[in-house]
C-alpha atoms as a PDB file:
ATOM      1  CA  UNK A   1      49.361 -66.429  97.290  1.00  0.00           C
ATOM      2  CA  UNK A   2      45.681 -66.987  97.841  1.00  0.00           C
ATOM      3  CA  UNK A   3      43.171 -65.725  95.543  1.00  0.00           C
ATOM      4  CA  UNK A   4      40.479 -64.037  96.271  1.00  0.00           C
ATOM      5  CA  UNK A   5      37.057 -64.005  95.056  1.00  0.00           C
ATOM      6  CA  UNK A   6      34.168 -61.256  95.819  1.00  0.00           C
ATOM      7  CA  UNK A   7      30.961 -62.837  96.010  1.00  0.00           C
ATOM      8  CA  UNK A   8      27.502 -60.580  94.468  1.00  0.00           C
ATOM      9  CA  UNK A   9      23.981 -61.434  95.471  1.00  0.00           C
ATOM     10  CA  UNK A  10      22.756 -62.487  92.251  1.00  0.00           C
ATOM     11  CA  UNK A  11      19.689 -59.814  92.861  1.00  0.00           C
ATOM     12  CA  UNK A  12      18.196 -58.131  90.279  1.00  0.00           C
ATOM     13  CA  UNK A  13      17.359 -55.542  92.875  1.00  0.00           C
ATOM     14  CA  UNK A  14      21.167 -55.315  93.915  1.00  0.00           C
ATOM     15  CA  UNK A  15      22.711 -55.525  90.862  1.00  0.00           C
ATOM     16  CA  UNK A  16      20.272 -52.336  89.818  1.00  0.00           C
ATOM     17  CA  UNK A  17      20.789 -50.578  92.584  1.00  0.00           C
ATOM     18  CA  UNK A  18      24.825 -51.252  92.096  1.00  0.00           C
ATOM     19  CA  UNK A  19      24.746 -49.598  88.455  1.00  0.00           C
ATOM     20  CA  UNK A  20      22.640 -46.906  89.326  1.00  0.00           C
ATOM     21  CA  UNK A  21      25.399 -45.725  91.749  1.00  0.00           C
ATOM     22  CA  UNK A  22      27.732 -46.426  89.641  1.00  0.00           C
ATOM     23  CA  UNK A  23      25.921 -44.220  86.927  1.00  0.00           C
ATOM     24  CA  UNK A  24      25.618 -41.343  89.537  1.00  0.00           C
ATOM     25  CA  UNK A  25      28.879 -41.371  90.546  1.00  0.00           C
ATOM     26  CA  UNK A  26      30.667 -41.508  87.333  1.00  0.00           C
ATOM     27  CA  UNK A  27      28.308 -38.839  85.727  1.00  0.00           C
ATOM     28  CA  UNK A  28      27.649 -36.208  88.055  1.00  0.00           C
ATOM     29  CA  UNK A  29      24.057 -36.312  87.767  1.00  0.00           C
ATOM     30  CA  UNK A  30      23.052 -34.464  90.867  1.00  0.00           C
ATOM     31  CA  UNK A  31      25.645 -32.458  91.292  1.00  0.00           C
ATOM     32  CA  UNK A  32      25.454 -28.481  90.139  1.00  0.00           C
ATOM     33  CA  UNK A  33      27.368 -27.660  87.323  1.00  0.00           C
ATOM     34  CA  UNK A  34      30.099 -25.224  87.741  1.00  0.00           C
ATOM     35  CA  UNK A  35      29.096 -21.816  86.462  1.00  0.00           C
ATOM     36  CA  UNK A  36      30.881 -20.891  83.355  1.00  0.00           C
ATOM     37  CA  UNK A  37      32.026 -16.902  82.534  1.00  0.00           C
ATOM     38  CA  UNK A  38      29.927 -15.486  79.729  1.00  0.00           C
ATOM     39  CA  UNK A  39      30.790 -15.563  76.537  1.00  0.00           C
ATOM     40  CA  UNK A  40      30.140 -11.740  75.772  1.00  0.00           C
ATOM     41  CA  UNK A  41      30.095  -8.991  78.447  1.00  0.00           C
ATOM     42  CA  UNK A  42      29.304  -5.958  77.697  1.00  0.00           C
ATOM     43  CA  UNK A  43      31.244  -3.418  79.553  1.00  0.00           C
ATOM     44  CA  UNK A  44      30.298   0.046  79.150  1.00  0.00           C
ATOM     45  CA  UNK A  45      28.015   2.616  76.850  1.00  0.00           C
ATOM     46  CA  UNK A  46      29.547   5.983  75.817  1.00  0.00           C
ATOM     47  CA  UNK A  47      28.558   8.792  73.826  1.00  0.00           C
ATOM     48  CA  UNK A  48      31.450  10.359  72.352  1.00  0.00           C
ATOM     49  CA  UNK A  49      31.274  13.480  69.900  1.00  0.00           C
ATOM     50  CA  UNK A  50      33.563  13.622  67.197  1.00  0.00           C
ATOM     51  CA  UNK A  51      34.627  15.922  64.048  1.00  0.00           C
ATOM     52  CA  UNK A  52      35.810  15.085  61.071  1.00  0.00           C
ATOM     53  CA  UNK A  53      39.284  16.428  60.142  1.00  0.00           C
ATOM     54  CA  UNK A  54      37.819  19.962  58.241  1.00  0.00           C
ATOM     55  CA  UNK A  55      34.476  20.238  60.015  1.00  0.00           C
ATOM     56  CA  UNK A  56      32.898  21.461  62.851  1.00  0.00           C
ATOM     57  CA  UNK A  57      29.960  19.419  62.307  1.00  0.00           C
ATOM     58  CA  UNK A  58      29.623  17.323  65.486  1.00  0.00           C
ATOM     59  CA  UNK A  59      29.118  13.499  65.076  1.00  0.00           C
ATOM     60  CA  UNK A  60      28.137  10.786  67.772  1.00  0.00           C
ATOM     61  CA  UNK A  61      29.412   7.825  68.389  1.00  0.00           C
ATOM     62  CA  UNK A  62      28.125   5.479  70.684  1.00  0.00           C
ATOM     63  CA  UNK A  63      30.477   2.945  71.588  1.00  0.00           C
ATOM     64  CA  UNK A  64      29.890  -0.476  73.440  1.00  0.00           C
ATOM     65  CA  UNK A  65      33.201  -1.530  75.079  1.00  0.00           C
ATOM     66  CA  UNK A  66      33.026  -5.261  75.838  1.00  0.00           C
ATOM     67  CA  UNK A  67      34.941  -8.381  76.158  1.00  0.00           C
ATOM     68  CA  UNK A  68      34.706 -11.663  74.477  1.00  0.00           C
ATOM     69  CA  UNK A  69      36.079 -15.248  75.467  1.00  0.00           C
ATOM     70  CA  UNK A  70      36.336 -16.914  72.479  1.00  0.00           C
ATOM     71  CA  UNK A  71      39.251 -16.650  71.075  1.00  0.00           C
ATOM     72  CA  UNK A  72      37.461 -16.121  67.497  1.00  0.00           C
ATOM     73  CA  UNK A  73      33.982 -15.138  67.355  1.00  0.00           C
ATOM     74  CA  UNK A  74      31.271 -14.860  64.431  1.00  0.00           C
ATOM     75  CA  UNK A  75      28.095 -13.458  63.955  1.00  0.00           C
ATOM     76  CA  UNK A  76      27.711 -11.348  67.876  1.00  0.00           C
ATOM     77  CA  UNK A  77      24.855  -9.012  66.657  1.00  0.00           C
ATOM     78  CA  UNK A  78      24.906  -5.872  68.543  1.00  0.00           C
ATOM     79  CA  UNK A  79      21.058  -4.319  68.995  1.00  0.00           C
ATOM     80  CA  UNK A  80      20.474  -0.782  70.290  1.00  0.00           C
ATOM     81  CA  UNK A  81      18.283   1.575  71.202  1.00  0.00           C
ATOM     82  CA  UNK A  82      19.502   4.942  71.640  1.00  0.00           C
ATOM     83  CA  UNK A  83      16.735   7.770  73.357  1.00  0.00           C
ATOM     84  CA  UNK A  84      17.519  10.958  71.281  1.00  0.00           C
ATOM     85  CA  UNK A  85      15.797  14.608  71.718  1.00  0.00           C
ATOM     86  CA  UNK A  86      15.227  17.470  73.930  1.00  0.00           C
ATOM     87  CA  UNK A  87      12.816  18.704  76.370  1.00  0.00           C
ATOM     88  CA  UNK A  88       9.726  16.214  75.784  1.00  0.00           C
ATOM     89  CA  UNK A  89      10.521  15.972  72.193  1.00  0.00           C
ATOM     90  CA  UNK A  90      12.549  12.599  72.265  1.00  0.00           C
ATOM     91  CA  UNK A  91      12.333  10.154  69.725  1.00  0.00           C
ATOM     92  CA  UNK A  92      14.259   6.109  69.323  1.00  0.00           C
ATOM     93  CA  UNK A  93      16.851   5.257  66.755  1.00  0.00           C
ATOM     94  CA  UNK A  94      16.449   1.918  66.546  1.00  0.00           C
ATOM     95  CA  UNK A  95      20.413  -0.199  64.848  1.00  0.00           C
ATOM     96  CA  UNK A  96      21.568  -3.257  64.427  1.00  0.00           C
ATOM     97  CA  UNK A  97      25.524  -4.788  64.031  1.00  0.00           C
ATOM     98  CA  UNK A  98      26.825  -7.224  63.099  1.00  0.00           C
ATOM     99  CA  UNK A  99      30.483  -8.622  63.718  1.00  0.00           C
ATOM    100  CA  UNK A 100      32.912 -11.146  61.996  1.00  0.00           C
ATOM    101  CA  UNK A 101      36.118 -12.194  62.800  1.00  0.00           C
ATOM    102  CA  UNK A 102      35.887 -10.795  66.627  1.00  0.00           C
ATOM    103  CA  UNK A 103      39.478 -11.404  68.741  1.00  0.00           C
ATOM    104  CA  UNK A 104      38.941 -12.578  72.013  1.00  0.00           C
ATOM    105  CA  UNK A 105      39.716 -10.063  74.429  1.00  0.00           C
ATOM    106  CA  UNK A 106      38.833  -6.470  74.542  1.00  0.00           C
ATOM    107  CA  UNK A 107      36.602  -4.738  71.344  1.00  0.00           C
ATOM    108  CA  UNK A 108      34.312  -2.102  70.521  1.00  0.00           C
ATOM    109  CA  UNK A 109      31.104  -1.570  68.650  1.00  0.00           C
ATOM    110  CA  UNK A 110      30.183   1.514  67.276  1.00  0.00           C
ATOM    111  CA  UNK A 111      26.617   3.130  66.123  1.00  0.00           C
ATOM    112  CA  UNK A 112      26.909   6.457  64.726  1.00  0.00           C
ATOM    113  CA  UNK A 113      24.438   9.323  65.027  1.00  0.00           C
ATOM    114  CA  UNK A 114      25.001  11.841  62.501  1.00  0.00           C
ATOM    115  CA  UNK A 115      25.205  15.623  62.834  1.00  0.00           C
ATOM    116  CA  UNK A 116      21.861  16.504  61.325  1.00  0.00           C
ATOM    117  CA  UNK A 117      20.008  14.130  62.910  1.00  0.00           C
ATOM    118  CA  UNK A 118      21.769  15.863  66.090  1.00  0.00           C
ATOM    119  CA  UNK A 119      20.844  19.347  65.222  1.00  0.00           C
ATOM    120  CA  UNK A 120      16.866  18.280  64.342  1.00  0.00           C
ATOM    121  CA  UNK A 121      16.187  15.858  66.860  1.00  0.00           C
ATOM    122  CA  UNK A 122      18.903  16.477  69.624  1.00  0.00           C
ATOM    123  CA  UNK A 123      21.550  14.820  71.609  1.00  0.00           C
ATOM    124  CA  UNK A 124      21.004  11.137  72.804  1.00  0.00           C
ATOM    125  CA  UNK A 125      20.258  10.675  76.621  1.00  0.00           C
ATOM    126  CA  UNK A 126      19.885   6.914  77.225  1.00  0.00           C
ATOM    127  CA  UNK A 127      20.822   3.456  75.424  1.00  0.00           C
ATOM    128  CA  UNK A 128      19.697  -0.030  75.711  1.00  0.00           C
ATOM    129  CA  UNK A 129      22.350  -2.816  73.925  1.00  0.00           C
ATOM    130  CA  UNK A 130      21.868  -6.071  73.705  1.00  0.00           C
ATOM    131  CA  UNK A 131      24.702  -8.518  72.485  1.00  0.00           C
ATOM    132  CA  UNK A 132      23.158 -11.808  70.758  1.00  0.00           C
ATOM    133  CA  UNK A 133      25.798 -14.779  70.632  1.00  0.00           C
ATOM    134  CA  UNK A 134      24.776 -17.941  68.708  1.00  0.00           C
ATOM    135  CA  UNK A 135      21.291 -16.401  68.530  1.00  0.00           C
ATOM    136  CA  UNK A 136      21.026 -15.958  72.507  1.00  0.00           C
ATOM    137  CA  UNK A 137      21.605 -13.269  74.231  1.00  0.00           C
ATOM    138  CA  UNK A 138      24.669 -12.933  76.042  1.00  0.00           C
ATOM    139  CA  UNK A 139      24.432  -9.788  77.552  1.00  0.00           C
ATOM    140  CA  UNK A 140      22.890  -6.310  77.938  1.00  0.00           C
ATOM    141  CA  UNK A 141      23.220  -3.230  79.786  1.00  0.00           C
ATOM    142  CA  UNK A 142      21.145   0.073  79.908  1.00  0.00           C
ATOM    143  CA  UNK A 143      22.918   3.549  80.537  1.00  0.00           C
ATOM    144  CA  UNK A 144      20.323   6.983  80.895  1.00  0.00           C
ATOM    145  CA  UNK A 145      21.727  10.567  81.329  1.00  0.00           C
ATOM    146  CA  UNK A 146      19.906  12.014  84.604  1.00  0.00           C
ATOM    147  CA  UNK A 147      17.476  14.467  82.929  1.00  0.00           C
ATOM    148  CA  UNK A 148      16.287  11.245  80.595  1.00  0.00           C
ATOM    149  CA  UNK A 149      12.568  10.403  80.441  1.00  0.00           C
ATOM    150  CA  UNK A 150      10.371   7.425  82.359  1.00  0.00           C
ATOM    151  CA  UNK A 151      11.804   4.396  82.290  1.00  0.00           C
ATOM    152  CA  UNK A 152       9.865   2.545  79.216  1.00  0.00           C
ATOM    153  CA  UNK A 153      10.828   5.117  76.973  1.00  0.00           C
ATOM    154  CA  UNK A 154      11.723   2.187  74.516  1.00  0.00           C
ATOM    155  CA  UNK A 155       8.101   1.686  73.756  1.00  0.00           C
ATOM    156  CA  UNK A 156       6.959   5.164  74.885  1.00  0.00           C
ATOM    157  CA  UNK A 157       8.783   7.099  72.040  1.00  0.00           C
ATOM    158  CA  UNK A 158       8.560   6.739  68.056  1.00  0.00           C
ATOM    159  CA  UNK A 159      11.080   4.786  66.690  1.00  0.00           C
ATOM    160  CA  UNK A 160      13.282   6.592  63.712  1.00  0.00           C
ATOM    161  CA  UNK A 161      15.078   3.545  62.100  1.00  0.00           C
ATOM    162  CA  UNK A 162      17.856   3.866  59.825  1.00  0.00           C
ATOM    163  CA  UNK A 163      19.303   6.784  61.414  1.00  0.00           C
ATOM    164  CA  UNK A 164      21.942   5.049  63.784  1.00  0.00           C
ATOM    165  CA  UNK A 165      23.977   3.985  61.013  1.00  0.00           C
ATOM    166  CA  UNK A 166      27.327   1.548  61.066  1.00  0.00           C
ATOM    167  CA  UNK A 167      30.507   3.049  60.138  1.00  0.00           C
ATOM    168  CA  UNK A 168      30.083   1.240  56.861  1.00  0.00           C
ATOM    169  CA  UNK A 169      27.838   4.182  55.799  1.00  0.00           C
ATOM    170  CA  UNK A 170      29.459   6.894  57.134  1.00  0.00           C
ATOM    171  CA  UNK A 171      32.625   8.811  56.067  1.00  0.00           C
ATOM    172  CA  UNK A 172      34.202   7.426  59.245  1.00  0.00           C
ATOM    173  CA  UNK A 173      34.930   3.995  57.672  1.00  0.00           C
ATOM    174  CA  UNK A 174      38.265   5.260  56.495  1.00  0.00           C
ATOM    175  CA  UNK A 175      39.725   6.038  59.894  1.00  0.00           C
ATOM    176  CA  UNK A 176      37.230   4.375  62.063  1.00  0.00           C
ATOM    177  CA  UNK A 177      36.763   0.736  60.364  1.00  0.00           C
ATOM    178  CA  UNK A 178      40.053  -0.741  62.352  1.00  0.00           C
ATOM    179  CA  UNK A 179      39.101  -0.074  65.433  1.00  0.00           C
ATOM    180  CA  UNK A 180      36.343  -2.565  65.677  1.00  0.00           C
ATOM    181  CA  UNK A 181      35.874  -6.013  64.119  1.00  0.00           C
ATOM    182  CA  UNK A 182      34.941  -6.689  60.525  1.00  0.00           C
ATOM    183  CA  UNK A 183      31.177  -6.221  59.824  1.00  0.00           C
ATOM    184  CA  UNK A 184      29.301  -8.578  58.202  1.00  0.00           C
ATOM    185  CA  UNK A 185      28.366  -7.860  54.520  1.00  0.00           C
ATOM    186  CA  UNK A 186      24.861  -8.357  53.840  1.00  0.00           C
ATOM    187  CA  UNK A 187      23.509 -10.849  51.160  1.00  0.00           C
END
C-alpha cells in the first residue's frame, strides 16, 4: 500500500486564504439565517360585555387571544390602549398586564372596563395591544369599530389611567382568574 502525502505551499497568503474558507464554510457567515416564528402572536381583540350573576350592570372585557411558543413563559407584559366614548366625546384608558407562568399554546389576556365608566364615558370603539417579551416587543395589533375617530386618536384623546383594570381588582377574579395565566404580584 503506498502512502500518500498532500503537499501545501508553505504561503502565508495560502494558508490564510485556506482558513478563511474554512471559517466561512463551517460557520455560515454569509449565509441568511433562517427566519424563526415569533415568540408571541397576538391573534385577535374583542370586546365582550358581560354580567355578573345578579346584575344587569354591563361589564367589558377586552380580551387579547394569542399564542405563545415557549413552552413556559414569564413576564409577557400586555400594554393597551382602548378608545372609549361617544359622538366626539372619546377619551383613552390607558392598562398594563402582566403574566407568569404562561403555557405555550393558546391564552388570553383580559382588561376590564367597568360598568360606570361605560355609562359616563361610553362604549370602547378601538384598541391598540402591544405584547412585550423579554423587554421587546413581540407583537401588536390594532382593531377600530367603523364609526371610530382619526387614526392618532392615541395621542389625540386624554388619557384616563387606572380605569382598565385587571381582573385582580374586579369582582370577576373569582370566576374569571382561571381562564388566563397567573398575574404577576407587584412588589
Amino acid at each position: 500500500m503506498k502512502n500518500f502525502h498532500l503537499s501545501v505551499p508553505s504561503k502565508p497568503k495560502f494558508r490564510l486564504a485556506v482558513l478563511l474558507y474554512l471559517l466561512v464554510a463551517n460557520c455560515g457567515i454569509g449565509q441568511q439565517p433562517s427566519p424563526t416564528p415569533k415568540e408571541i402572536k397576538i391573534q385577535s381583540i374583542a370586546f365582550e360585555p358581560a354580567t355578573l350573576p345578579g346584575s344587569n350592570r354591563v361589564w367589558i372585557k377586552v380580551v387579547t387571544n394569542f399564542q405563545t411558543l415557549p413552552r413556559w413563559a414569564d413576564g409577557i407584559v400586555f400594554s393597551y390602549n382602548v378608545l372609549i366614548g361617544v359622538e366626539n366625546q372619546f377619551r383613552v384608558l390607558p392598562g398594563t398586564v402582566r403574566y407568569a407562568n404562561v403555557k405555550g399554546g393558546q391564552n388570553r389576556a383580559v382588561m376590564y372596563i367597568s360598568p360606570n365608566t361605560v355609562e359616563r364615558f361610553g362604549a370602547p370603539v378601538a384598541a391598540h395591544v402591544k405584547a412585550f417579551y423579554k423587554d421587546d416587543l413581540a407583537d401588536e395589533l390594532q382593531v377600530k369599530a367603523a364609526n371610530a375617530s382619526s387614526q392618532n386618536w392615541e395621542t389625540q384623546f386624554n388619557k384616563y389611567p387606572g380605569l382598565l383594570l385587571t381582573v385582580i381588582h374586579t369582582p370577576w377574579v373569582i370566576s374569571d382568574y382561571s381562564n388566563s395565566p397567573d398575574i404577576f404580584a407587584t412588589q
